[in-house]
Structure formats: structure tokens, C-alpha cells
PDB file of N, CA and C in Angstrom:
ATOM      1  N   UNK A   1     119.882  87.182  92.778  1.00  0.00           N
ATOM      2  CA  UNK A   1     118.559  87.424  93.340  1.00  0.00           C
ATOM      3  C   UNK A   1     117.545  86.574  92.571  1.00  0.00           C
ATOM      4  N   UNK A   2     116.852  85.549  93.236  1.00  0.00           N
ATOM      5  CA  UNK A   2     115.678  85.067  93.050  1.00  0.00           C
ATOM      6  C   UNK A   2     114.935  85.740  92.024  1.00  0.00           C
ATOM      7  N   UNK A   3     114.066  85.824  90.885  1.00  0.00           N
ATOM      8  CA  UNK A   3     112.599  86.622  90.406  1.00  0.00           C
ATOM      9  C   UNK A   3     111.884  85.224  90.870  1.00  0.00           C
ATOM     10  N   UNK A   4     110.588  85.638  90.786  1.00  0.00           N
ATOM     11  CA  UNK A   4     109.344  84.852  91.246  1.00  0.00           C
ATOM     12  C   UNK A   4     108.458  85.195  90.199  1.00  0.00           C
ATOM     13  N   UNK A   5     108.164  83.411  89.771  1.00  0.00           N
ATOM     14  CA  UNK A   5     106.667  83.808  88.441  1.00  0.00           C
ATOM     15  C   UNK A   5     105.232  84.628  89.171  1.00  0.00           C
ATOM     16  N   UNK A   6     105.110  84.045  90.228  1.00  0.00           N
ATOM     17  CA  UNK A   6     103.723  84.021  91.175  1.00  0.00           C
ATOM     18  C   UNK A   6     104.078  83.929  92.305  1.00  0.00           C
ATOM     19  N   UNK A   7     102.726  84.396  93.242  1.00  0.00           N
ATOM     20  CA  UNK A   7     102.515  84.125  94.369  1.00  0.00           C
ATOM     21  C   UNK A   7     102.874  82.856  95.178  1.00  0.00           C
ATOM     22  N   UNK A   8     102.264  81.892  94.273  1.00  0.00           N
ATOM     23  CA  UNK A   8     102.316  80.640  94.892  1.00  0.00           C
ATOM     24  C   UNK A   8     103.790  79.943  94.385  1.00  0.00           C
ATOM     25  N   UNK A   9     104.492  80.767  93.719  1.00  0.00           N
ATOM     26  CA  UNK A   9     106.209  80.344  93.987  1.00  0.00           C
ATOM     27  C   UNK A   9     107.150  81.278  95.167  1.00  0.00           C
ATOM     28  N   UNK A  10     106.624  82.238  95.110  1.00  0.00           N
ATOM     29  CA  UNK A  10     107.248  82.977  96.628  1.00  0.00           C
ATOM     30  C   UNK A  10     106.928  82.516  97.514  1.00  0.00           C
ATOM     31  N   UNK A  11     105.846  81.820  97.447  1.00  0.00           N
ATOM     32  CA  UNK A  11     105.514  81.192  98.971  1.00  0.00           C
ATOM     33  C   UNK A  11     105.970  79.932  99.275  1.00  0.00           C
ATOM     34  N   UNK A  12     106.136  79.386  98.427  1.00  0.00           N
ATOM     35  CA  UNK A  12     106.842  78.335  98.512  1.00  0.00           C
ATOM     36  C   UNK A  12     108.332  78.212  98.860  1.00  0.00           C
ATOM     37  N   UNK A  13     108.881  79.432  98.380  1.00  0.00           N
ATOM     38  CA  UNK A  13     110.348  79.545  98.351  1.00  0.00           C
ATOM     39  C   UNK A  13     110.914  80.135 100.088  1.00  0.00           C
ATOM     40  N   UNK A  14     109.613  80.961 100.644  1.00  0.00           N
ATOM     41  CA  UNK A  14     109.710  81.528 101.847  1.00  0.00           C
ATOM     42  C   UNK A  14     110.514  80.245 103.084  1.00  0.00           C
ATOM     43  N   UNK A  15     110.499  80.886 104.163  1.00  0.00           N
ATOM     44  CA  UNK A  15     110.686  79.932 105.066  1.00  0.00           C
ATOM     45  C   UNK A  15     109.794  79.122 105.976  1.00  0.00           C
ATOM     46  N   UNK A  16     109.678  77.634 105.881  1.00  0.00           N
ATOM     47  CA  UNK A  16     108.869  76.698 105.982  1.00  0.00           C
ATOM     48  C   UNK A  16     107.983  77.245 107.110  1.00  0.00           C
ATOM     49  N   UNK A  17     108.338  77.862 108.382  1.00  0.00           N
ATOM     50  CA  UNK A  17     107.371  78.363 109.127  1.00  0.00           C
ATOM     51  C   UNK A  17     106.467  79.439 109.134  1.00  0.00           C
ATOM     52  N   UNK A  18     107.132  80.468 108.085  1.00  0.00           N
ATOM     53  CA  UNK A  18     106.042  81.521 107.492  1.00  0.00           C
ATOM     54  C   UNK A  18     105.217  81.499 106.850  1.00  0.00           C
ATOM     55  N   UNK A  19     105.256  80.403 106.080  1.00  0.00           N
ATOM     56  CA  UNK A  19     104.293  80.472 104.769  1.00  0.00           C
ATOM     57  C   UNK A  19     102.952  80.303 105.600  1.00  0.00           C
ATOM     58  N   UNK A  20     102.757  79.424 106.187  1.00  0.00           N
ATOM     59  CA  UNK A  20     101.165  79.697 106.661  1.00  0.00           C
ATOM     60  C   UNK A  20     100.910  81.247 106.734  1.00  0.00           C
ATOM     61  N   UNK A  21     101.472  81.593 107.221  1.00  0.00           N
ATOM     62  CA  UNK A  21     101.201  83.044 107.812  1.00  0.00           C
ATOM     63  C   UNK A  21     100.949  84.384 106.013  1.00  0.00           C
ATOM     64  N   UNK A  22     101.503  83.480 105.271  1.00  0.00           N
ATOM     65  CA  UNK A  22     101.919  84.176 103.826  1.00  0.00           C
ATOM     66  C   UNK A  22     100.277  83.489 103.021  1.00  0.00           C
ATOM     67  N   UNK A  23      99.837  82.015 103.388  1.00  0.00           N
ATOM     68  CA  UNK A  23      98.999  81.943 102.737  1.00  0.00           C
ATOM     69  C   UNK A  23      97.624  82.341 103.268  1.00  0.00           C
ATOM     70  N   UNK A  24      97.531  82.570 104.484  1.00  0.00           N
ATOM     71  CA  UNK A  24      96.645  83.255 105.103  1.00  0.00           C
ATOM     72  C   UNK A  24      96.647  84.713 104.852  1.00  0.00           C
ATOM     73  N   UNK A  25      97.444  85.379 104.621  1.00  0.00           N
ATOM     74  CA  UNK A  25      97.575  86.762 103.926  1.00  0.00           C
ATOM     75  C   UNK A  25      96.997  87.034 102.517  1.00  0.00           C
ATOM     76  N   UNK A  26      97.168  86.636 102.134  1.00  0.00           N
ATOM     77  CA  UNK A  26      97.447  86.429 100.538  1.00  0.00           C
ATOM     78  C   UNK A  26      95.573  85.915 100.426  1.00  0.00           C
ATOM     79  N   UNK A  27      95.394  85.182 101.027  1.00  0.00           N
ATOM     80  CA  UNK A  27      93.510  84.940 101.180  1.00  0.00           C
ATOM     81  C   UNK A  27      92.743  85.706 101.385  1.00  0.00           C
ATOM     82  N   UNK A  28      93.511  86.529 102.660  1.00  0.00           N
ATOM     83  CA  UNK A  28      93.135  87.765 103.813  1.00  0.00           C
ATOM     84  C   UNK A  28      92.505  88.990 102.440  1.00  0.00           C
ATOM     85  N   UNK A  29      93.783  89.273 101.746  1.00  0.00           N
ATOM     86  CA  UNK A  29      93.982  90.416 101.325  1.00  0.00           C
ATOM     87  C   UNK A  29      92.918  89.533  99.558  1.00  0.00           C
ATOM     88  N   UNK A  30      92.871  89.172  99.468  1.00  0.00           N
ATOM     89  CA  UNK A  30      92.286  88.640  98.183  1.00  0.00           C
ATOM     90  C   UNK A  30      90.806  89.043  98.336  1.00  0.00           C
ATOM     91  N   UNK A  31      90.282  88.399  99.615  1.00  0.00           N
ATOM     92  CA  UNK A  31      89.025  88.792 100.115  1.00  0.00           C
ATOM     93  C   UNK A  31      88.990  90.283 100.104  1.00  0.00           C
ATOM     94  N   UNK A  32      89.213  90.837 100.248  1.00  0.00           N
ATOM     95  CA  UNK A  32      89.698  91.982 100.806  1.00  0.00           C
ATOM     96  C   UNK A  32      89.631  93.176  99.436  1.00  0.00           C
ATOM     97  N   UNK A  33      90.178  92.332  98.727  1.00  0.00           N
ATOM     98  CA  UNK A  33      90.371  93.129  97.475  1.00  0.00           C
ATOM     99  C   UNK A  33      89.744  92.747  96.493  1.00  0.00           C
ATOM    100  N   UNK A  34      89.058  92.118  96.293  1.00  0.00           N
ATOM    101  CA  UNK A  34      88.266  91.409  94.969  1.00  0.00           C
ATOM    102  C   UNK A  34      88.573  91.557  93.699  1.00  0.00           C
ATOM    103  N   UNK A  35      88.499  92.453  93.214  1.00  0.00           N
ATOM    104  CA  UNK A  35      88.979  93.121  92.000  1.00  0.00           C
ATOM    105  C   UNK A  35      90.512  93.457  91.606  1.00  0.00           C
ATOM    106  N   UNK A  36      91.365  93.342  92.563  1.00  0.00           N
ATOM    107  CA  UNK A  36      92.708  93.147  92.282  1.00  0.00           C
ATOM    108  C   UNK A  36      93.368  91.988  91.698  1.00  0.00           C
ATOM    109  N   UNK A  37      94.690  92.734  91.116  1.00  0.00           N
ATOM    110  CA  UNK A  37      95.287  91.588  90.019  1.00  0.00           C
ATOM    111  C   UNK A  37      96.073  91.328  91.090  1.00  0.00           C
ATOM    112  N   UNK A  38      96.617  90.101  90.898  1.00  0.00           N
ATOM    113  CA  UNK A  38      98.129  89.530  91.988  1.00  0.00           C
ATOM    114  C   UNK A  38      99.041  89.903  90.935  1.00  0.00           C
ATOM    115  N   UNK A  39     100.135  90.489  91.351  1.00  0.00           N
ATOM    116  CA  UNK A  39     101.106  90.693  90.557  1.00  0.00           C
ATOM    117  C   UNK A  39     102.718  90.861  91.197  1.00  0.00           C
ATOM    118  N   UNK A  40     103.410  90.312  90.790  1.00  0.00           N
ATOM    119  CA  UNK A  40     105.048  90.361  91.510  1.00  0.00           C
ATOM    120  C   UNK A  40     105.491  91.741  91.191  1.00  0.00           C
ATOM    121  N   UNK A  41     106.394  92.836  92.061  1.00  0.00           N
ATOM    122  CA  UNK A  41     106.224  93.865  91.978  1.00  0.00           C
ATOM    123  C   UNK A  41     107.140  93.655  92.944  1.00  0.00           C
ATOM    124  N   UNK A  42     108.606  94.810  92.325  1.00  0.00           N
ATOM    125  CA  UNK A  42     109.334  95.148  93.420  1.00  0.00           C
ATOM    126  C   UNK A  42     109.770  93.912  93.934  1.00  0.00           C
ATOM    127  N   UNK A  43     110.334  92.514  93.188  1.00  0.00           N
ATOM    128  CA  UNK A  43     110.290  91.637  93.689  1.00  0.00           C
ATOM    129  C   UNK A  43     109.550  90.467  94.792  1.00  0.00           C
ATOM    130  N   UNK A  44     108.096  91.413  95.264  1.00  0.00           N
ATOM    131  CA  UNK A  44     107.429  90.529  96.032  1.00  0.00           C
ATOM    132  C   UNK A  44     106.025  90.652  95.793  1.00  0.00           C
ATOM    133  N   UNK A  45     105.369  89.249  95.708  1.00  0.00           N
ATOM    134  CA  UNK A  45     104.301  89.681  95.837  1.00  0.00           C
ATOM    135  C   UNK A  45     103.266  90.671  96.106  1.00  0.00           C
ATOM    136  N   UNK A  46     102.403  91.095  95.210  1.00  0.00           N
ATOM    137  CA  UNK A  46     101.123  92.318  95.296  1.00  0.00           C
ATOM    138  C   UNK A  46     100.024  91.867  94.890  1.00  0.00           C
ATOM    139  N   UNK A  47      99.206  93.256  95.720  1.00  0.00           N
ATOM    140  CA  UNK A  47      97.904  93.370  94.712  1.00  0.00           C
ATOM    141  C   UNK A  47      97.395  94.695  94.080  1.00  0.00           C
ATOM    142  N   UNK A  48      97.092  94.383  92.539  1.00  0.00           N
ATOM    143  CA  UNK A  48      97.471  95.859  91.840  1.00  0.00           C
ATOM    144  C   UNK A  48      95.709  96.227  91.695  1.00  0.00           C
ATOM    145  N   UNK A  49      95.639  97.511  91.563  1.00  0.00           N
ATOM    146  CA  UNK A  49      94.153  97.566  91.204  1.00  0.00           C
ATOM    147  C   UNK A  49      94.504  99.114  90.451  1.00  0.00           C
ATOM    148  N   UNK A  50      94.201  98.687  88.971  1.00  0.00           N
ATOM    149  CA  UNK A  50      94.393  99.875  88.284  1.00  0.00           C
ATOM    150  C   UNK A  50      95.932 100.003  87.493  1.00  0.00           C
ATOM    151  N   UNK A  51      96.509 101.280  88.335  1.00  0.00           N
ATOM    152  CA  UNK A  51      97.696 101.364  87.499  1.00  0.00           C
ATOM    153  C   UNK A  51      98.805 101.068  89.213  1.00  0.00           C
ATOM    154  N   UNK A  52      97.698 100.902  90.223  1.00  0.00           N
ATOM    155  CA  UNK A  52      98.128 101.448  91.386  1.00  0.00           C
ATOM    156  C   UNK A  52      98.452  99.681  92.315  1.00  0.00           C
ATOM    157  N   UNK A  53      99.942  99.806  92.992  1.00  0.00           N
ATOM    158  CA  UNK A  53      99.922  98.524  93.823  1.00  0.00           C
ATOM    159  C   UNK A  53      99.425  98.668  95.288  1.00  0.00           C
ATOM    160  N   UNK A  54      97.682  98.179  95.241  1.00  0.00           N
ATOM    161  CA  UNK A  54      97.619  98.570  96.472  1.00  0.00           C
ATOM    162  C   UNK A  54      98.059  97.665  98.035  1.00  0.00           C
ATOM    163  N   UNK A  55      98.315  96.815  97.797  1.00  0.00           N
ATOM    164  CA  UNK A  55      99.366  96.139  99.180  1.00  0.00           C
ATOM    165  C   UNK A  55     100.150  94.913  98.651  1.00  0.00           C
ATOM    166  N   UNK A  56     101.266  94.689  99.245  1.00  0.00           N
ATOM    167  CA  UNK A  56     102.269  93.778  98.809  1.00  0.00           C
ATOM    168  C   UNK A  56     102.721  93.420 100.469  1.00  0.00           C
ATOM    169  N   UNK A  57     103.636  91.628 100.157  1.00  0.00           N
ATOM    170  CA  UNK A  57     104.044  91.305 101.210  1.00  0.00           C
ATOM    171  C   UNK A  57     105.144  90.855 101.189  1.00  0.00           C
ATOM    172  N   UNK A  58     105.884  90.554 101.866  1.00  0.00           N
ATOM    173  CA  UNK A  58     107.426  90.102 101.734  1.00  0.00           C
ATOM    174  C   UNK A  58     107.526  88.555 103.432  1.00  0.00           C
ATOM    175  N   UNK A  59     108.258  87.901 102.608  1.00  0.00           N
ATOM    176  CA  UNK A  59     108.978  87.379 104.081  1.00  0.00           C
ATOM    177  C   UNK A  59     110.277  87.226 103.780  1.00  0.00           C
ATOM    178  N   UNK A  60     110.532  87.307 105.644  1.00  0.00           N
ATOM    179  CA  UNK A  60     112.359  87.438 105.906  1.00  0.00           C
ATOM    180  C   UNK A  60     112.462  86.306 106.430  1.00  0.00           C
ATOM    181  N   UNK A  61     113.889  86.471 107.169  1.00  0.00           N
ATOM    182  CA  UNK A  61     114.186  84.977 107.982  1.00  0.00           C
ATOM    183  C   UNK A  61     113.084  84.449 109.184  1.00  0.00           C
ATOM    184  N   UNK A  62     112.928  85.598 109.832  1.00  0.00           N
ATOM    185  CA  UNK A  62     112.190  85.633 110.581  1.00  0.00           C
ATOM    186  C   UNK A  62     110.509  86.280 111.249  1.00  0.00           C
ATOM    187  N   UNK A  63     110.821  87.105 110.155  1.00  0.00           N
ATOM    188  CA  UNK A  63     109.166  87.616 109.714  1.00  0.00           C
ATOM    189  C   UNK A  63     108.674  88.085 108.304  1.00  0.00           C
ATOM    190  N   UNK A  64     107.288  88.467 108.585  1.00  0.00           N
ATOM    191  CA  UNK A  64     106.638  88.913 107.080  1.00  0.00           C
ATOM    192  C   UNK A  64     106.162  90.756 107.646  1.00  0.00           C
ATOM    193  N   UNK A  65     106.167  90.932 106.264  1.00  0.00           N
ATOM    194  CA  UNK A  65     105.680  92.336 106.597  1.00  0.00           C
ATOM    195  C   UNK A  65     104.530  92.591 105.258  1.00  0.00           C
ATOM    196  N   UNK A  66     103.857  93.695 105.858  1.00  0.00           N
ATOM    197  CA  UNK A  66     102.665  93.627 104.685  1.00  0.00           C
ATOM    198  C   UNK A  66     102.527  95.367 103.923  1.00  0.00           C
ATOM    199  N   UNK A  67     103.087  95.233 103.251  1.00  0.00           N
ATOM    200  CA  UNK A  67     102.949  97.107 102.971  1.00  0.00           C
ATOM    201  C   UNK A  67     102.257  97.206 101.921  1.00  0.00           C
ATOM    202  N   UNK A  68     101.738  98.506 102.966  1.00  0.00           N
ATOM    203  CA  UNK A  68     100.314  99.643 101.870  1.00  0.00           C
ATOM    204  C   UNK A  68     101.090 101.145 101.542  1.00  0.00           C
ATOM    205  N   UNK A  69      99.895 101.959 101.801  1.00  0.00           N
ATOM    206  CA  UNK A  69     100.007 103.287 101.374  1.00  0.00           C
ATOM    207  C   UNK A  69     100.210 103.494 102.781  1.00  0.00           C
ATOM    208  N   UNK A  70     101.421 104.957 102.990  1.00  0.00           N
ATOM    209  CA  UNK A  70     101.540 105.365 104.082  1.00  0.00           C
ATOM    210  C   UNK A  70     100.177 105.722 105.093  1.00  0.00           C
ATOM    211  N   UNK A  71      99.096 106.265 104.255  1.00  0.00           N
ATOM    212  CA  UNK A  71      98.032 106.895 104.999  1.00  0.00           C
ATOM    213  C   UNK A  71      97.271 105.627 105.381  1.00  0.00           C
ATOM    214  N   UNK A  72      97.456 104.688 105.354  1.00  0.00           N
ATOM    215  CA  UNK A  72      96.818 103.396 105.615  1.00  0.00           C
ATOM    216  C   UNK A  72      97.652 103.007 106.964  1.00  0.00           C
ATOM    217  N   UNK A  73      98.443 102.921 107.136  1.00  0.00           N
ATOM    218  CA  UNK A  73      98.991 103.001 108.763  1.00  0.00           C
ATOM    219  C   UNK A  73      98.957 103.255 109.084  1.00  0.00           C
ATOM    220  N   UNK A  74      99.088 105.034 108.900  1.00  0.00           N
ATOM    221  CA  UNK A  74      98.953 106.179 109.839  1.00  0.00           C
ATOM    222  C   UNK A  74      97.396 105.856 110.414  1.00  0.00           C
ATOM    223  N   UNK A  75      96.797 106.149 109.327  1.00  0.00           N
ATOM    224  CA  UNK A  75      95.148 105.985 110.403  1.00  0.00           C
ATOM    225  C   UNK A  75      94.841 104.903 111.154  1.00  0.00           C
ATOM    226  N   UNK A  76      95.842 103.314 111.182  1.00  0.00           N
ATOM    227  CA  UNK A  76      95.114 102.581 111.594  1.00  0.00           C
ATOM    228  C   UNK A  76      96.959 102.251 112.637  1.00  0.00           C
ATOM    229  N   UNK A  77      97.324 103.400 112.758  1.00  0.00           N
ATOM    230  CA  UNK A  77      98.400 103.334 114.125  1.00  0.00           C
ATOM    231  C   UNK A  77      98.353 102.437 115.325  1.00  0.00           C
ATOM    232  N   UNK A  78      96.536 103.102 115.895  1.00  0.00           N
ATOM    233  CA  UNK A  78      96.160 102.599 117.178  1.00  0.00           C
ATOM    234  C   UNK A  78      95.755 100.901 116.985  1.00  0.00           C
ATOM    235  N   UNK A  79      95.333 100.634 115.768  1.00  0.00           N
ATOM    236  CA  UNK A  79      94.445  99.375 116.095  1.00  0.00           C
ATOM    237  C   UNK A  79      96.072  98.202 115.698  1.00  0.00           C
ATOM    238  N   UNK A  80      97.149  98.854 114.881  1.00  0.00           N
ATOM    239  CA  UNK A  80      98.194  98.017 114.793  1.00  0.00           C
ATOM    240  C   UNK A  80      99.136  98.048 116.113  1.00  0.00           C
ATOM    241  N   UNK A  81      99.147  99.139 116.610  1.00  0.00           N
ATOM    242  CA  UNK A  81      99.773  98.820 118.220  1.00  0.00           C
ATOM    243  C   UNK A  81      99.244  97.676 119.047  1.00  0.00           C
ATOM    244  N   UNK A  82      97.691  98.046 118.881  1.00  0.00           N
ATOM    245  CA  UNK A  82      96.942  97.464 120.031  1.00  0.00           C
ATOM    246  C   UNK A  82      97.210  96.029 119.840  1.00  0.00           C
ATOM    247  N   UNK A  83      97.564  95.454 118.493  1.00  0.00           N
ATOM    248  CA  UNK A  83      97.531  94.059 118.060  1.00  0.00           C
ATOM    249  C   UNK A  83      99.034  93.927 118.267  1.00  0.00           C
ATOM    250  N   UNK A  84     100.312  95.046 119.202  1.00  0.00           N
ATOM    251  CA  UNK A  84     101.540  94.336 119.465  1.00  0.00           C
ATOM    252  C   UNK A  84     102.334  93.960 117.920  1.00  0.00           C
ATOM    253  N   UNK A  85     101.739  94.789 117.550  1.00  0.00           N
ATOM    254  CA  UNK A  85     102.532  94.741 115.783  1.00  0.00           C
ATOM    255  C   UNK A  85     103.463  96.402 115.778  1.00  0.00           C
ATOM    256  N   UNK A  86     104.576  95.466 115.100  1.00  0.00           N
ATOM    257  CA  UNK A  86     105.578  97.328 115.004  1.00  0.00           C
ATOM    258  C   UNK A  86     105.398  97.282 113.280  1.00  0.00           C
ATOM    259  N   UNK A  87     105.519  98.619 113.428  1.00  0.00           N
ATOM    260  CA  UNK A  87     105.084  99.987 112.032  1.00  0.00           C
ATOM    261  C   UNK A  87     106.053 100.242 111.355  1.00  0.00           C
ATOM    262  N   UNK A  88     106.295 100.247 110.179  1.00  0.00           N
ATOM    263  CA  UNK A  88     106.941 101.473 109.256  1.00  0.00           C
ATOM    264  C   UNK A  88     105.890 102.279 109.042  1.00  0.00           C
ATOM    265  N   UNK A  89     106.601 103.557 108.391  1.00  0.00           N
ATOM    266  CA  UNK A  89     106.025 104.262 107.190  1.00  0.00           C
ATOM    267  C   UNK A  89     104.919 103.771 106.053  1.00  0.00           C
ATOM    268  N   UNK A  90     105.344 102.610 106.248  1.00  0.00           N
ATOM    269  CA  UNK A  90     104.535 102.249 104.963  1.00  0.00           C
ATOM    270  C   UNK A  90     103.964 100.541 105.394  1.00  0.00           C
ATOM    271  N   UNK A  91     104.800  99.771 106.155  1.00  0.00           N
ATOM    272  CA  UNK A  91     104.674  98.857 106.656  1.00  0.00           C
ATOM    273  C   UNK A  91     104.084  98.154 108.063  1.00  0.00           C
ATOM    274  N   UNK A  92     103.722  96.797 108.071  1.00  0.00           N
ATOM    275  CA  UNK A  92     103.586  96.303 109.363  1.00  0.00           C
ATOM    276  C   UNK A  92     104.018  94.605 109.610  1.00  0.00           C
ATOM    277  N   UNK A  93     104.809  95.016 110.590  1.00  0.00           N
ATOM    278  CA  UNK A  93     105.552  93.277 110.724  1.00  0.00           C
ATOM    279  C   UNK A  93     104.660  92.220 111.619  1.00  0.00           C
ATOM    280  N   UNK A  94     104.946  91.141 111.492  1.00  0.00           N
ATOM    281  CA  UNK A  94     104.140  89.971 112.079  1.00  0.00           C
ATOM    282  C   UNK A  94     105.059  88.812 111.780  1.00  0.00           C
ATOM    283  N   UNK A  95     104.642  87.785 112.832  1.00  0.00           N
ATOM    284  CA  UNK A  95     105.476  86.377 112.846  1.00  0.00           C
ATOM    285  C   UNK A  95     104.276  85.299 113.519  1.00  0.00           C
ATOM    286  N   UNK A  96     105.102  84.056 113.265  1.00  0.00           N
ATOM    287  CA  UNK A  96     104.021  83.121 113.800  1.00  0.00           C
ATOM    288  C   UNK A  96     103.759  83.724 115.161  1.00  0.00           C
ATOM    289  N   UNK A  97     104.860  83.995 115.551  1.00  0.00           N
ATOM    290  CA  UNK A  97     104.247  84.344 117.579  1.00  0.00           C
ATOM    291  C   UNK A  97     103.363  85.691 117.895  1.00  0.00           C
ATOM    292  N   UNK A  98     103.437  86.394 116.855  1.00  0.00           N
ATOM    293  CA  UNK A  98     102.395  87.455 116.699  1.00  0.00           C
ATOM    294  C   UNK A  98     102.038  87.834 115.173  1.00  0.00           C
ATOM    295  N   UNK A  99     100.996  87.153 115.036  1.00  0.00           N
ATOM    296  CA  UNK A  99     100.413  86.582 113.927  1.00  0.00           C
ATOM    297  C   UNK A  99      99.224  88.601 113.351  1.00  0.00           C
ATOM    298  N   UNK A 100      99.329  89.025 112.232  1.00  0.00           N
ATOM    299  CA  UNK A 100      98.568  90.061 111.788  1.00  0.00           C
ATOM    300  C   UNK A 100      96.933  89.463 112.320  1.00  0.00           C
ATOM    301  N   UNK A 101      96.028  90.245 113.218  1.00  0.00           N
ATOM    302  CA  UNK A 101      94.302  89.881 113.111  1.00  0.00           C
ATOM    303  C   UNK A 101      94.022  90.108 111.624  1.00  0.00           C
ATOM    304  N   UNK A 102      93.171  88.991 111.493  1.00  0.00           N
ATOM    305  CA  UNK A 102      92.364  89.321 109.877  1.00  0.00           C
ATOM    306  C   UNK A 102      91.235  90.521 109.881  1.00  0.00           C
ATOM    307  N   UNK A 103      90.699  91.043 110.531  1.00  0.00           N
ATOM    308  CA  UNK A 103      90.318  92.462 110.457  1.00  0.00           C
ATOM    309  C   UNK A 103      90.931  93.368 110.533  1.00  0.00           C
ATOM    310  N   UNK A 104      92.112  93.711 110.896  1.00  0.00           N
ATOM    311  CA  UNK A 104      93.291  94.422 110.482  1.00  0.00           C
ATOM    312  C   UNK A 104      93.360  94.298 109.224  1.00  0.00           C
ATOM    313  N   UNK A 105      93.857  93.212 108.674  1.00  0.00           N
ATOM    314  CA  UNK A 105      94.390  93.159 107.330  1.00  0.00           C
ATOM    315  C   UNK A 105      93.407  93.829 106.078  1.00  0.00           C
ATOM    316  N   UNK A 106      92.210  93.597 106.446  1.00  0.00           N
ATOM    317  CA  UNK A 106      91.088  94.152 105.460  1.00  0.00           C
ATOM    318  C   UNK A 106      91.051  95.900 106.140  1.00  0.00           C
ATOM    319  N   UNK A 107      91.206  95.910 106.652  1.00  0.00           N
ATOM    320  CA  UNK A 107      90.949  97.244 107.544  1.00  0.00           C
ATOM    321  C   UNK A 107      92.161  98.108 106.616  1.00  0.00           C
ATOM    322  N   UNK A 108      93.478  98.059 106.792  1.00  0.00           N
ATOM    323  CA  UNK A 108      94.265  98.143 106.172  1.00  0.00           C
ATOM    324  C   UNK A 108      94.600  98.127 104.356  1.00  0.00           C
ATOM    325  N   UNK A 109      94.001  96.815 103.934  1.00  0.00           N
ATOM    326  CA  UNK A 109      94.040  97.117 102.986  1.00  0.00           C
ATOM    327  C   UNK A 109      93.146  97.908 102.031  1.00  0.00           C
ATOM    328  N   UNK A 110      91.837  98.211 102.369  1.00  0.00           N
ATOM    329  CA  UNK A 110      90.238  99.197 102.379  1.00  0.00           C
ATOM    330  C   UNK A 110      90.822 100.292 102.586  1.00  0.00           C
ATOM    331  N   UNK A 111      91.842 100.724 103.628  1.00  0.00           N
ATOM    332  CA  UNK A 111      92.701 102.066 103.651  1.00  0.00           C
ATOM    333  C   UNK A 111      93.753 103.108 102.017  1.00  0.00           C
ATOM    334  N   UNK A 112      94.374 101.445 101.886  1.00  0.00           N
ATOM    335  CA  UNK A 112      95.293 101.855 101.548  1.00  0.00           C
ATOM    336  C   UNK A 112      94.744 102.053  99.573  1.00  0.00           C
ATOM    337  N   UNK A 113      93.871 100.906  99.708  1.00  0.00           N
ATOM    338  CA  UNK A 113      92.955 101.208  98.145  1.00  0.00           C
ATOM    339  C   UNK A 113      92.289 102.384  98.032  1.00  0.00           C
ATOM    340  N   UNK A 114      91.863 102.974  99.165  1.00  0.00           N
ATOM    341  CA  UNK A 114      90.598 104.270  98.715  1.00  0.00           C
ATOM    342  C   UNK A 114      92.070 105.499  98.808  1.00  0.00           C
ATOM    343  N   UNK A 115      93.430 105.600  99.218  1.00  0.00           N
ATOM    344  CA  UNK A 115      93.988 106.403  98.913  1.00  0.00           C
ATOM    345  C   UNK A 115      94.735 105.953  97.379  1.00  0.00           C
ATOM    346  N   UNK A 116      95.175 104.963  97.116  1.00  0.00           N
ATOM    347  CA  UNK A 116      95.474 104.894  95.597  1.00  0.00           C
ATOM    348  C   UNK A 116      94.656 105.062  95.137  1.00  0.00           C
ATOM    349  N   UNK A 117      93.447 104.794  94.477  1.00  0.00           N
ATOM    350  CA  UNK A 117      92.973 104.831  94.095  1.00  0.00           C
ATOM    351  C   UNK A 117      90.863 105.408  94.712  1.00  0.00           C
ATOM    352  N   UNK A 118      91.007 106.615  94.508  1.00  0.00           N
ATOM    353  CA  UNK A 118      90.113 107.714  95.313  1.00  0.00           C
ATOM    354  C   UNK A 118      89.069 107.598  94.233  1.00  0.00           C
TER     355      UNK A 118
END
């Protein structure tokens, strides 16, 4: 198994058609989070704020997924359907052909920070 120093070596290592989609995330959620550390976690990229990781992302062969806190999906169920994105528990998948909206992503990650960290 791979470890990764940084962000910007997982993304690199991803697959050549995701990474846009990984460095647009990774911007998304930076904005998003201001005050968060980037930190590798669980083998994939995060962002920690505190003692707490409040969203991390992964890519596969064929997609990326972006996971928060469960209560951060749950509340934002409707607006990740509506965008044709499928759910975990904790997660939400996306690919170039259905790309995450960037108000989602802040939406989401504003969720998932005020439950880690209240």
C-alpha cells in the first residue's frame, strides 16, 4: 500500500482523469474551510480542524468520493440527490461525467465542521 506525504502527491498518483476533479475539491473545500490543516488520514487526504477530521477525499478507478460527518449528508440528502450524486452514510460519489456542484461542497463541508466541532 502506497502512504502519501501530501495532498499534492495523492493527486498526482490518482488517475489522470480525476485529478482535475481532486484539485478542484481540495480548493473547493480549502475555501470552505479556512482554518483547517490538510492532513493525510486514514490513508487519504483531509481536512483537520482541531482534534477533529472534518472532510477527506479519496479517488478510485473510476470515481472520487468526499466524506464528512454522517449528519452532514443526512441533512443535505435532498440537495445531493438533486445533483444525481449517490450517498453513503458518511459519503458522496462524483466523476468527471457527474462532477460534485461547488455549493454543495461548501454546503457540506459547513455541515460536517459545526457537528465535529460545535
Amino acid at each position: 500500500m502506497i502512504m502519501f506525504a501530501d495532498h499534492d502527491t495523492y493527486i498526482a498518483e490518482a488517475p489522470e482523469d480525476l485529478r482535475p476533479l481532486l484539485v478542484r475539491l481540495r480548493a473547493q473545500l480549502a475555501r470552505a474551510l479556512p482554518d483547517a490543516e490538510e492532513v493525510i488520514a486514514y490513508k487519504m487526504p483531509g481536512f483537520r480542524v482541531g482534534q477533529s477530521i472534518v472532510a477527506g477525499y479519496a479517488a478510485f478507478s473510476k470515481q472520487c468520493g468526499l466524506y464528512l460527518s454522517p449528519s452532514a449528508i443526512t441533512s443535505h440528502a435532498d440537495d445531493i440527490a438533486a445533483a444525481g450524486l449517490k450517498s453513503t452514510k458518511t459519503g458522496v460519489t462524483f466523476s468527471p461525467s457527474q462532477p460534485i456542484p461547488d455549493g454543495l461542497v461548501e454546503k457540506l463541508a459547513l455541515a460536517s465542521r459545526r457537528e465535529q466541532n460545535p
